[in-house]
PDB file of N, CA and C in Angstrom:
ATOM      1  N   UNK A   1      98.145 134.623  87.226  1.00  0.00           N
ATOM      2  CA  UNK A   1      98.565 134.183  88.532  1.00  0.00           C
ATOM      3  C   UNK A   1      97.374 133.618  89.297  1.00  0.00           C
ATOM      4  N   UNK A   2      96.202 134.571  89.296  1.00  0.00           N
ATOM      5  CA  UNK A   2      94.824 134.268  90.000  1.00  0.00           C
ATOM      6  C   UNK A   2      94.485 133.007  89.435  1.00  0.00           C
ATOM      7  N   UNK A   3      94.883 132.370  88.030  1.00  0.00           N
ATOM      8  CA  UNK A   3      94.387 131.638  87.751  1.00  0.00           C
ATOM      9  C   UNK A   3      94.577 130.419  87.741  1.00  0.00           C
ATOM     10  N   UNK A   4      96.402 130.307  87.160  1.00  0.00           N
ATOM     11  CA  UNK A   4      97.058 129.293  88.191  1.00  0.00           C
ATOM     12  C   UNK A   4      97.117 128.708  89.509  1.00  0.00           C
ATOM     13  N   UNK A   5      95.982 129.683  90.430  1.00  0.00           N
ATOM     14  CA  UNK A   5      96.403 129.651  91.760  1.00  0.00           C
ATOM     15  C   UNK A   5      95.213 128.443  91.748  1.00  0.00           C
ATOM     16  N   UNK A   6      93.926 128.824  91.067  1.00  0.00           N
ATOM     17  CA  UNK A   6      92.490 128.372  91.292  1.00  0.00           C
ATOM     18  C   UNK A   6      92.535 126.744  90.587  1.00  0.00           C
ATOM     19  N   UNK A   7      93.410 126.603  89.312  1.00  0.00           N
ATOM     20  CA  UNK A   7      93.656 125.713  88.751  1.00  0.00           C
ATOM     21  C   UNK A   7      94.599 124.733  89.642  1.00  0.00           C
ATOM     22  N   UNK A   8      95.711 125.237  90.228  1.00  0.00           N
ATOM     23  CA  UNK A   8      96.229 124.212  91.208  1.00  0.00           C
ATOM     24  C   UNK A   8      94.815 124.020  92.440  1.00  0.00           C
ATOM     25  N   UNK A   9      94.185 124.217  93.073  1.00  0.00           N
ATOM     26  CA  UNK A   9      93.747 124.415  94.014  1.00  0.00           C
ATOM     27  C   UNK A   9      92.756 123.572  93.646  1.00  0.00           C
ATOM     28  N   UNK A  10      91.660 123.580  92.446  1.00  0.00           N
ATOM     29  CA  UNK A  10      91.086 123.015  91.771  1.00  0.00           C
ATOM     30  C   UNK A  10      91.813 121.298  92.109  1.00  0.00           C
ATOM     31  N   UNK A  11      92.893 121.176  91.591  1.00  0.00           N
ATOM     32  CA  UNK A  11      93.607 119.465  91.304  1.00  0.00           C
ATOM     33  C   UNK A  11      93.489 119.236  92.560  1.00  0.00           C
ATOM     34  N   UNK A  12      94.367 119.972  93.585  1.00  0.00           N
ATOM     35  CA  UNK A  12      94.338 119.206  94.904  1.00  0.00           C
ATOM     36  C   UNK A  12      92.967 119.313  95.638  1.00  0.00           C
ATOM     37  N   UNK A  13      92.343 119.538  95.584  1.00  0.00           N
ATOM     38  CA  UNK A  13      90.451 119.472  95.732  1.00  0.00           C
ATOM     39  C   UNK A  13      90.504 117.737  94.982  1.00  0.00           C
ATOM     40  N   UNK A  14      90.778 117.418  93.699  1.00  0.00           N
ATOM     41  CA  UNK A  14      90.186 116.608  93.179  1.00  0.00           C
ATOM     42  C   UNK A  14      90.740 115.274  93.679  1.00  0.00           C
ATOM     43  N   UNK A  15      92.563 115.122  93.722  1.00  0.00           N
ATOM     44  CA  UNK A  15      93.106 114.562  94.345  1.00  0.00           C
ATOM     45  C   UNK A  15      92.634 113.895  95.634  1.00  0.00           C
ATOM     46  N   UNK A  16      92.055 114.733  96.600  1.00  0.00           N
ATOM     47  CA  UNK A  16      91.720 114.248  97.768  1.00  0.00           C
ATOM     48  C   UNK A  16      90.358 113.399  97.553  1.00  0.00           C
ATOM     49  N   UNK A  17      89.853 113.803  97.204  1.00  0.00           N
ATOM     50  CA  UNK A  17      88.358 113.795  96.689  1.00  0.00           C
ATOM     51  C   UNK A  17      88.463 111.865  95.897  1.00  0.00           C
ATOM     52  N   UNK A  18      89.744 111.792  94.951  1.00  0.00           N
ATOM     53  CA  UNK A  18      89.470 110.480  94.161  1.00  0.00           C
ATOM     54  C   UNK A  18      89.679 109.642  95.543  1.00  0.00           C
ATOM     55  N   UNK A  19      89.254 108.008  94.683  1.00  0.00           N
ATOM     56  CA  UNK A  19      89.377 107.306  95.736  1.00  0.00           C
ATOM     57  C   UNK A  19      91.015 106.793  95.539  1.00  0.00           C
ATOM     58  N   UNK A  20      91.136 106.129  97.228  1.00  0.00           N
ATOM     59  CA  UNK A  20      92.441 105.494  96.811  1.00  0.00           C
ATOM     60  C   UNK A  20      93.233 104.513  95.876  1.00  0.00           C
ATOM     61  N   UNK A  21      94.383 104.656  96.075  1.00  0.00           N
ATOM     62  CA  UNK A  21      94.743 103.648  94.724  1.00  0.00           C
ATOM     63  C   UNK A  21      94.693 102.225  95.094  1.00  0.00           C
ATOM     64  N   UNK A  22      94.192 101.576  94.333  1.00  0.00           N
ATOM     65  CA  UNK A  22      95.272  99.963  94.760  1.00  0.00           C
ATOM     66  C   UNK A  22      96.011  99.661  95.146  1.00  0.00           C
ATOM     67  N   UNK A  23      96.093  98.818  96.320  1.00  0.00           N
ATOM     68  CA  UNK A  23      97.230  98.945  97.595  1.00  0.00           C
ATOM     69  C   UNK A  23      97.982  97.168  97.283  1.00  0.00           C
ATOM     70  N   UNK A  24      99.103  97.131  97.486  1.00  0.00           N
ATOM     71  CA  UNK A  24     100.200  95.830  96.648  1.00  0.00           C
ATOM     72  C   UNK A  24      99.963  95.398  97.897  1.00  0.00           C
ATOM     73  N   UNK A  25      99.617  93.703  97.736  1.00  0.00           N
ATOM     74  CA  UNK A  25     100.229  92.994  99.074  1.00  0.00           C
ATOM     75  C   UNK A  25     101.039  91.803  98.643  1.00  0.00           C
ATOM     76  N   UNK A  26     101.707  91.386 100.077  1.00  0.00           N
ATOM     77  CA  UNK A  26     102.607  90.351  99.661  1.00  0.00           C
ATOM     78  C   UNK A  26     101.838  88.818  99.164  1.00  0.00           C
ATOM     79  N   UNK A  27     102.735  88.205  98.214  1.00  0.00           N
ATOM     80  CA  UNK A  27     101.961  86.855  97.928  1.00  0.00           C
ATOM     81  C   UNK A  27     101.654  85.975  99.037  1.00  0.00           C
ATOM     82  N   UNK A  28     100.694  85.391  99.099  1.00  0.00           N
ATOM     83  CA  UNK A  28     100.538  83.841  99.952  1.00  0.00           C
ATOM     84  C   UNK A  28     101.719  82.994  99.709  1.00  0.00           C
ATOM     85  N   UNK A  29     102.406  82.656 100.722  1.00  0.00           N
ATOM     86  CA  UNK A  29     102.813  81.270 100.690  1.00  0.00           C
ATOM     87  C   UNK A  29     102.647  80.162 100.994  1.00  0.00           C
ATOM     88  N   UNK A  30     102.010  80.427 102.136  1.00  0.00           N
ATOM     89  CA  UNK A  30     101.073  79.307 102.824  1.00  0.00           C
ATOM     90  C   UNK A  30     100.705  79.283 104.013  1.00  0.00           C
ATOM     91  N   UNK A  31     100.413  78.428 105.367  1.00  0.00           N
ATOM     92  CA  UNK A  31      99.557  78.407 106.363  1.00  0.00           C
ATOM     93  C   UNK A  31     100.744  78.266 107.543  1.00  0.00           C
ATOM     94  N   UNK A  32     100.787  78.283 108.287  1.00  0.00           N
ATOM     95  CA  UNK A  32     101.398  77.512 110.218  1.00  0.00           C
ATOM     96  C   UNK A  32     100.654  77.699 110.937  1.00  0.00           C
ATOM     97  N   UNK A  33     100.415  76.567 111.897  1.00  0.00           N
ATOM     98  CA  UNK A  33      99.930  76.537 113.005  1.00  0.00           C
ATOM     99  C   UNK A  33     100.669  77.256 114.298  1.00  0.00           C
ATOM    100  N   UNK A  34     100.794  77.880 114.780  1.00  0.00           N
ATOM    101  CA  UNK A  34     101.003  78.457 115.843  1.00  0.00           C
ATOM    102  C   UNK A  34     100.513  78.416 117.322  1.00  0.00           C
ATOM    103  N   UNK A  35     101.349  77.280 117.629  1.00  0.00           N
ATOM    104  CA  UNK A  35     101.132  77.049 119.070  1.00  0.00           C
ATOM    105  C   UNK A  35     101.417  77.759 120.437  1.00  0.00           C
ATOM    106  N   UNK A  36     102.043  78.933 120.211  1.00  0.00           N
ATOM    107  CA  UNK A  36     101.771  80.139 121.254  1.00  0.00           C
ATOM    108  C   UNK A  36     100.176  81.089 121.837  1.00  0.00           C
ATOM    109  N   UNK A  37      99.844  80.845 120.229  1.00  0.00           N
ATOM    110  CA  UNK A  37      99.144  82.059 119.185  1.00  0.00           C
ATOM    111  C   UNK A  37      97.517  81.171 119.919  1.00  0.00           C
ATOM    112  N   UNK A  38      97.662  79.623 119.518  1.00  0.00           N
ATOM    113  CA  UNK A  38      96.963  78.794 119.484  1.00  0.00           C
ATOM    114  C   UNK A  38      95.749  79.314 118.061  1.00  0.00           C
ATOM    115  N   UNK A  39      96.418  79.469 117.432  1.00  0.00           N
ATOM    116  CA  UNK A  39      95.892  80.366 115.789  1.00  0.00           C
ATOM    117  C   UNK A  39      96.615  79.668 114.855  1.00  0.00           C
ATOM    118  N   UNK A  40      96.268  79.621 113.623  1.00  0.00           N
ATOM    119  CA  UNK A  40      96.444  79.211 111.871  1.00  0.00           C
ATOM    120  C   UNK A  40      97.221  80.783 111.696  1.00  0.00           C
ATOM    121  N   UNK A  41      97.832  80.810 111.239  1.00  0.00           N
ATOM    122  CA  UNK A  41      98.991  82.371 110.622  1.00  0.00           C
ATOM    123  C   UNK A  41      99.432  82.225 108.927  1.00  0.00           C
ATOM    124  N   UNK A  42      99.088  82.891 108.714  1.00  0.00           N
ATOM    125  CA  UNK A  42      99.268  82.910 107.129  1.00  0.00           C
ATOM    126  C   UNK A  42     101.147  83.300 107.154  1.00  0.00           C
ATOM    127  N   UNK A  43     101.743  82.877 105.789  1.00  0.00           N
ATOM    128  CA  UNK A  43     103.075  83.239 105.715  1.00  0.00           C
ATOM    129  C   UNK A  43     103.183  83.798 104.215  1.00  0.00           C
ATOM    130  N   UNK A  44     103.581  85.513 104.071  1.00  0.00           N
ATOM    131  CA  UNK A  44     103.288  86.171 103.098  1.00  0.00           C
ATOM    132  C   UNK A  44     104.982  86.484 102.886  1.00  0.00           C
ATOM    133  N   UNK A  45     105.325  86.691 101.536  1.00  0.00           N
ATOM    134  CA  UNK A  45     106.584  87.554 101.238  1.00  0.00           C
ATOM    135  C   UNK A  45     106.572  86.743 100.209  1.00  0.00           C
ATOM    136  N   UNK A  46     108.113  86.490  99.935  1.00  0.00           N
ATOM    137  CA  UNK A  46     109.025  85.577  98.820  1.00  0.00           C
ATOM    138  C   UNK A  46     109.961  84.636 100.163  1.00  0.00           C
ATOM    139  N   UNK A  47     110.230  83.196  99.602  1.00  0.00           N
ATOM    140  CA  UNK A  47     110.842  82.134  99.951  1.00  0.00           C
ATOM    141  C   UNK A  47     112.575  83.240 100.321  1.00  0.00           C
ATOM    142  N   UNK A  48     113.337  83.513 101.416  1.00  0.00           N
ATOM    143  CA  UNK A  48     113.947  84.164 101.790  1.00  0.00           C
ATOM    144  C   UNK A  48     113.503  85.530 102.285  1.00  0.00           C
ATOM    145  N   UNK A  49     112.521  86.286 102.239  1.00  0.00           N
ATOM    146  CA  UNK A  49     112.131  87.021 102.854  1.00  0.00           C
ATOM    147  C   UNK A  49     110.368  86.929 103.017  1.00  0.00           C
ATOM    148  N   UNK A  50     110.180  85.966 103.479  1.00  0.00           N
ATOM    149  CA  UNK A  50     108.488  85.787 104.318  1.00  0.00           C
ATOM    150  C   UNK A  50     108.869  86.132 105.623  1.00  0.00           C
ATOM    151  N   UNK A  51     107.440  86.645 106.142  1.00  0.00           N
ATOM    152  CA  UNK A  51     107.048  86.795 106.960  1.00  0.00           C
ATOM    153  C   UNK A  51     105.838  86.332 107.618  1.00  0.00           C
ATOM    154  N   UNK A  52     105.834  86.226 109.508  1.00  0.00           N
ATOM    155  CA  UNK A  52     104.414  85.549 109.528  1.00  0.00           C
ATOM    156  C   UNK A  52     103.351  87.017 109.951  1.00  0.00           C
ATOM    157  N   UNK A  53     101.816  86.724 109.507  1.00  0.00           N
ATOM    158  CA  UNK A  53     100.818  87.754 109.352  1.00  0.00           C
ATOM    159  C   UNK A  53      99.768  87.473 110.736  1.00  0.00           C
ATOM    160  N   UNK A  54      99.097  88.909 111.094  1.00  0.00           N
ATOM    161  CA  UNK A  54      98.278  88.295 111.955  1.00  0.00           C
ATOM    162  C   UNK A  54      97.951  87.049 111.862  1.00  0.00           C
ATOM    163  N   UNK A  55      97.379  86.527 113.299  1.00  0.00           N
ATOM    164  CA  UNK A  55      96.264  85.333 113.007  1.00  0.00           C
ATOM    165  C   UNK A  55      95.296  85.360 112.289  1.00  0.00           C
ATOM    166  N   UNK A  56      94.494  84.205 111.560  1.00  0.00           N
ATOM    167  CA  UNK A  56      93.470  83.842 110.839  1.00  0.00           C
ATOM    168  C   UNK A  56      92.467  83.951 111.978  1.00  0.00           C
ATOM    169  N   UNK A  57      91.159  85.068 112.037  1.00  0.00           N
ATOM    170  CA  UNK A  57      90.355  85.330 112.505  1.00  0.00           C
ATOM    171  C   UNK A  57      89.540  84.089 112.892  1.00  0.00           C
ATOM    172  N   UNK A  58      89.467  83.874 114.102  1.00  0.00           N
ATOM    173  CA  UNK A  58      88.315  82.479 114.560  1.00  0.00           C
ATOM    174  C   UNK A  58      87.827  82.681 115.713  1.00  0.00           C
ATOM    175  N   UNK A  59      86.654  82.114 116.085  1.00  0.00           N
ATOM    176  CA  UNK A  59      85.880  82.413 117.767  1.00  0.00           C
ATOM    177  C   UNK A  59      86.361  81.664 118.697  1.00  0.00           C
ATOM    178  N   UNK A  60      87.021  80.657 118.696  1.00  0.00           N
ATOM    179  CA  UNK A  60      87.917  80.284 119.731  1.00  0.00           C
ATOM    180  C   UNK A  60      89.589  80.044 119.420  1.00  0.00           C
ATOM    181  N   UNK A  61      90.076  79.329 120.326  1.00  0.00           N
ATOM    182  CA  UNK A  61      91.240  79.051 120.628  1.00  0.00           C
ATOM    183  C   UNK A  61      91.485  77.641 119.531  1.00  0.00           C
ATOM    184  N   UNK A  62      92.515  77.467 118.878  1.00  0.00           N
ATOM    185  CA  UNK A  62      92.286  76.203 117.891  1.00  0.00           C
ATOM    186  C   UNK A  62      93.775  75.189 118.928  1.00  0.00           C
ATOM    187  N   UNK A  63      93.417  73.532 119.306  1.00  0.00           N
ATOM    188  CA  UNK A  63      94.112  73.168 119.512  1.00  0.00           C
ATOM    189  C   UNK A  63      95.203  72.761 118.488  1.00  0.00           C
ATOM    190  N   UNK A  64      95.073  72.564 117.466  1.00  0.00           N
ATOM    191  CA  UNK A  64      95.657  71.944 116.554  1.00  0.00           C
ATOM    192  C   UNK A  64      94.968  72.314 114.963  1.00  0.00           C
ATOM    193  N   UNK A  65      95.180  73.106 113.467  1.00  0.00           N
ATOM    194  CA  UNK A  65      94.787  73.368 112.715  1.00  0.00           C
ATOM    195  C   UNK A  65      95.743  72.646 111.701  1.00  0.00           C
ATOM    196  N   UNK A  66      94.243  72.513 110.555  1.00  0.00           N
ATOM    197  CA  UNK A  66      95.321  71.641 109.435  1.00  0.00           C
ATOM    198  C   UNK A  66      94.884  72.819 107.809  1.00  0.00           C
ATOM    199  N   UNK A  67      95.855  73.008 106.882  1.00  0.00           N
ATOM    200  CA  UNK A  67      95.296  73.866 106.107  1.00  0.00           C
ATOM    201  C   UNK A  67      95.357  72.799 104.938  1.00  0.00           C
ATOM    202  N   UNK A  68      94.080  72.761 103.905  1.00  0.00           N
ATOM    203  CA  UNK A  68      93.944  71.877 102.702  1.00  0.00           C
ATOM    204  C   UNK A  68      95.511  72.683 101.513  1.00  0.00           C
ATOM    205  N   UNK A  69      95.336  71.549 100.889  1.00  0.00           N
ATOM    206  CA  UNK A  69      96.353  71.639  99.569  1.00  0.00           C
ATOM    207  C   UNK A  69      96.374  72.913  99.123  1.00  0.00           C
ATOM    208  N   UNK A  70      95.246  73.261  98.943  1.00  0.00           N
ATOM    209  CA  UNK A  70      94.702  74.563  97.389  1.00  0.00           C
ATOM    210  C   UNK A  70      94.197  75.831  98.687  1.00  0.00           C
ATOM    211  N   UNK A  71      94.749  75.203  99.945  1.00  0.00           N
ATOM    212  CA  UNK A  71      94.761  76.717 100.943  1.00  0.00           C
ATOM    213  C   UNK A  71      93.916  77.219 100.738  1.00  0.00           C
ATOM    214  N   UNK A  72      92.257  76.843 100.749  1.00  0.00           N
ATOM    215  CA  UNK A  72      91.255  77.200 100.622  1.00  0.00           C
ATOM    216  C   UNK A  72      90.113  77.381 102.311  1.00  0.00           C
ATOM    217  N   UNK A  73      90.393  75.677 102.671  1.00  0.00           N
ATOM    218  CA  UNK A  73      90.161  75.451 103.978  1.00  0.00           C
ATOM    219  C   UNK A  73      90.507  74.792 105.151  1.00  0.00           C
ATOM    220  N   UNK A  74      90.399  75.069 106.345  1.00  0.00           N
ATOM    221  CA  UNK A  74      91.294  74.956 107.505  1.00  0.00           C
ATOM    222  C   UNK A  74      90.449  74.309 108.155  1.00  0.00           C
ATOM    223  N   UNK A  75      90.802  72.789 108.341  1.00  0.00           N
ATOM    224  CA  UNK A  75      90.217  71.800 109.790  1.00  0.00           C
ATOM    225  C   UNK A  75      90.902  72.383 110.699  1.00  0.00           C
ATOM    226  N   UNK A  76      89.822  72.756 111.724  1.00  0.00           N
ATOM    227  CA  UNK A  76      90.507  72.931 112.913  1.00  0.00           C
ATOM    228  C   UNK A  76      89.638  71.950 114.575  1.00  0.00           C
ATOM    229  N   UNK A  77      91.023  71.631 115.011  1.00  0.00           N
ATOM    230  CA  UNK A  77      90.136  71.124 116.600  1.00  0.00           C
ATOM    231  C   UNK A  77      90.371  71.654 117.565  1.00  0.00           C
ATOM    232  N   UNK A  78      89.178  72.477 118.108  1.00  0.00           N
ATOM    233  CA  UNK A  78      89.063  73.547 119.147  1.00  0.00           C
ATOM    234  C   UNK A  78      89.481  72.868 120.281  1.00  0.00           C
ATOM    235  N   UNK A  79      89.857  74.184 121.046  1.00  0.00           N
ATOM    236  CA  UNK A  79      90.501  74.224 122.530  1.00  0.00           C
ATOM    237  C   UNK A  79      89.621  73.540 123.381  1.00  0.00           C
ATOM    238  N   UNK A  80      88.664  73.593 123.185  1.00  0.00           N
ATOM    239  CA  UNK A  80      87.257  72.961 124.020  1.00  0.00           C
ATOM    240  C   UNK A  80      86.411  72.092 123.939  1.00  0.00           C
ATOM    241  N   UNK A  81      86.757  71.547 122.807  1.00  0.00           N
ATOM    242  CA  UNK A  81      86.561  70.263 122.288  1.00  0.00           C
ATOM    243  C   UNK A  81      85.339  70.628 120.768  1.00  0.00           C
ATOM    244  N   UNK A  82      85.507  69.784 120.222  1.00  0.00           N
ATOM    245  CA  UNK A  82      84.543  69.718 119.211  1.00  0.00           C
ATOM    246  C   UNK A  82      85.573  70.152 117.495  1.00  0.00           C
ATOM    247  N   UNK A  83      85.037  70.286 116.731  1.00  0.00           N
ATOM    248  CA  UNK A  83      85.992  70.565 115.148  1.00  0.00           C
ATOM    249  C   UNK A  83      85.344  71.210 114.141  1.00  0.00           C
ATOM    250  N   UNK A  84      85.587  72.255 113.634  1.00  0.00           N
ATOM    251  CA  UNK A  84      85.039  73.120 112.491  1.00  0.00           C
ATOM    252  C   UNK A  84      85.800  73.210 111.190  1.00  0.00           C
ATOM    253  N   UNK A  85      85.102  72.964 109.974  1.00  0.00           N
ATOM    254  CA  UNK A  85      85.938  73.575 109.094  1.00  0.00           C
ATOM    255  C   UNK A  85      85.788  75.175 108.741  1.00  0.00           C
ATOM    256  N   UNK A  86      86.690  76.213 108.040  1.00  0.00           N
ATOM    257  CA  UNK A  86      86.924  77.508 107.989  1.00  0.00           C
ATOM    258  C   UNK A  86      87.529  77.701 106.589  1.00  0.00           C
ATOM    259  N   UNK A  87      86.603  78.509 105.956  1.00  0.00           N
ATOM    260  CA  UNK A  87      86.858  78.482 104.792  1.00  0.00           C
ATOM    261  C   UNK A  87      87.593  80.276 104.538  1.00  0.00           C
ATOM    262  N   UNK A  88      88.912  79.691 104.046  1.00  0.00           N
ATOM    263  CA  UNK A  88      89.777  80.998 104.198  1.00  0.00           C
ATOM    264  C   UNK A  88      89.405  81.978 103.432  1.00  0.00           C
ATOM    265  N   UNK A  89      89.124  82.084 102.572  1.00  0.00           N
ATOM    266  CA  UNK A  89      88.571  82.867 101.582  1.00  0.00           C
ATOM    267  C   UNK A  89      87.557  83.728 102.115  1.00  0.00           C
ATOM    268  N   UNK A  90      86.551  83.322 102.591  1.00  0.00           N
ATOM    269  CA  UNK A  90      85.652  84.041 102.161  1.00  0.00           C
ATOM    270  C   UNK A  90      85.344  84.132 104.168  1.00  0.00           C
ATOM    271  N   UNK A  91      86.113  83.294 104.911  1.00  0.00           N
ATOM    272  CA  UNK A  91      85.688  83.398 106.856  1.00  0.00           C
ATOM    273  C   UNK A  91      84.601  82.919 106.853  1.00  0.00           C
ATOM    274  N   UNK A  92      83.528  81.951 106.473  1.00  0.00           N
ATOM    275  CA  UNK A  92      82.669  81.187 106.865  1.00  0.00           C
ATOM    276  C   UNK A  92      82.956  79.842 107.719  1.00  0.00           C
ATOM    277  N   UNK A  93      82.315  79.464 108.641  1.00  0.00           N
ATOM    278  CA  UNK A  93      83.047  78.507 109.119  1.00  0.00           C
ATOM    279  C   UNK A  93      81.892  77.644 109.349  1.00  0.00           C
ATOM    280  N   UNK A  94      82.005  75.924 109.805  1.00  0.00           N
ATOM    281  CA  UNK A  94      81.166  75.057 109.197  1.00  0.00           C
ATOM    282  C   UNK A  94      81.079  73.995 110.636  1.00  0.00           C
ATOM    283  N   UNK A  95      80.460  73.694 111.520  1.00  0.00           N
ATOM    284  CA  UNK A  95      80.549  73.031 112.906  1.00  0.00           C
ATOM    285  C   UNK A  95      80.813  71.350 111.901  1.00  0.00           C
ATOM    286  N   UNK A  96      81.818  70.562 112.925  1.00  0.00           N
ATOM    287  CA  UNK A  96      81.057  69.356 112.282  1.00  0.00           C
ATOM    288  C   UNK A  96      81.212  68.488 113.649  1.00  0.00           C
ATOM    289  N   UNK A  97      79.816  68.720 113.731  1.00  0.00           N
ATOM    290  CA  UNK A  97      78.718  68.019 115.160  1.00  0.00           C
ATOM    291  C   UNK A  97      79.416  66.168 114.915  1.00  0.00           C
ATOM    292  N   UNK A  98      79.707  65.871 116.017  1.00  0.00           N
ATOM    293  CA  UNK A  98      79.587  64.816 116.165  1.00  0.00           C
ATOM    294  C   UNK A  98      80.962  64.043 115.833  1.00  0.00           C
ATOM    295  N   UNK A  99      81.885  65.053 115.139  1.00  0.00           N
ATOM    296  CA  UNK A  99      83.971  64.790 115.818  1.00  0.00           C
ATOM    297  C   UNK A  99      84.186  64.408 116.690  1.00  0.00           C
ATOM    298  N   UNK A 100      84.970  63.697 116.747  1.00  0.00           N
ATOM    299  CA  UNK A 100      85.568  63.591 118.363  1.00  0.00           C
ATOM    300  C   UNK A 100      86.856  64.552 118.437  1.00  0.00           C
TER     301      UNK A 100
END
């Protein structure tokens, strides 16, 4: 009994202890601009049940965002003038001086 007790007690010790499992997310489907949001919004699920996801993290307000083919990177032209590209993957983003 004592020993069963130490042996369960033992697992759930170890249990807590591992790390977590691999967590499922929904597929990409692709990008929207969101003109409430004034944000790029990713759209995750299956074609009949997507959904839209937070905004795409950026330091300003985007007037207007465009997302490339292979949904890699996002022209965007800021609220305040000027245009960056944003590379989705990885959130680096790239000024390009001299846009109108």
């Amino acid at each position: 009994m004592m020993r069963t007790l130490l042996l369960t007690g033992a697992i759930a010790v170890a249990a807590v202890a591992a790390d977590p499992a691999a967590r499922l997310s929904s597929p990409l489907l692709g990008y929207v601009f969101d003109a409430n949001a004034k944000a790029v919004r990713p759209i995750t699920g299956i074609p009949g049940a997507a959904s839209l996801e937070a905004p795409v993290p950026s330091a300003s307000k985007l007037q207007i965002g465009f997302v490339s083919p292979n949904r890699q990177w996002l022209l965007a032209v800021l609220l305040e003038g000027g245009a960056g590209l944003l590379n989705l993957r990885t959130g680096e983003t790239v000024a390009l001086d001299g846009a109108p």
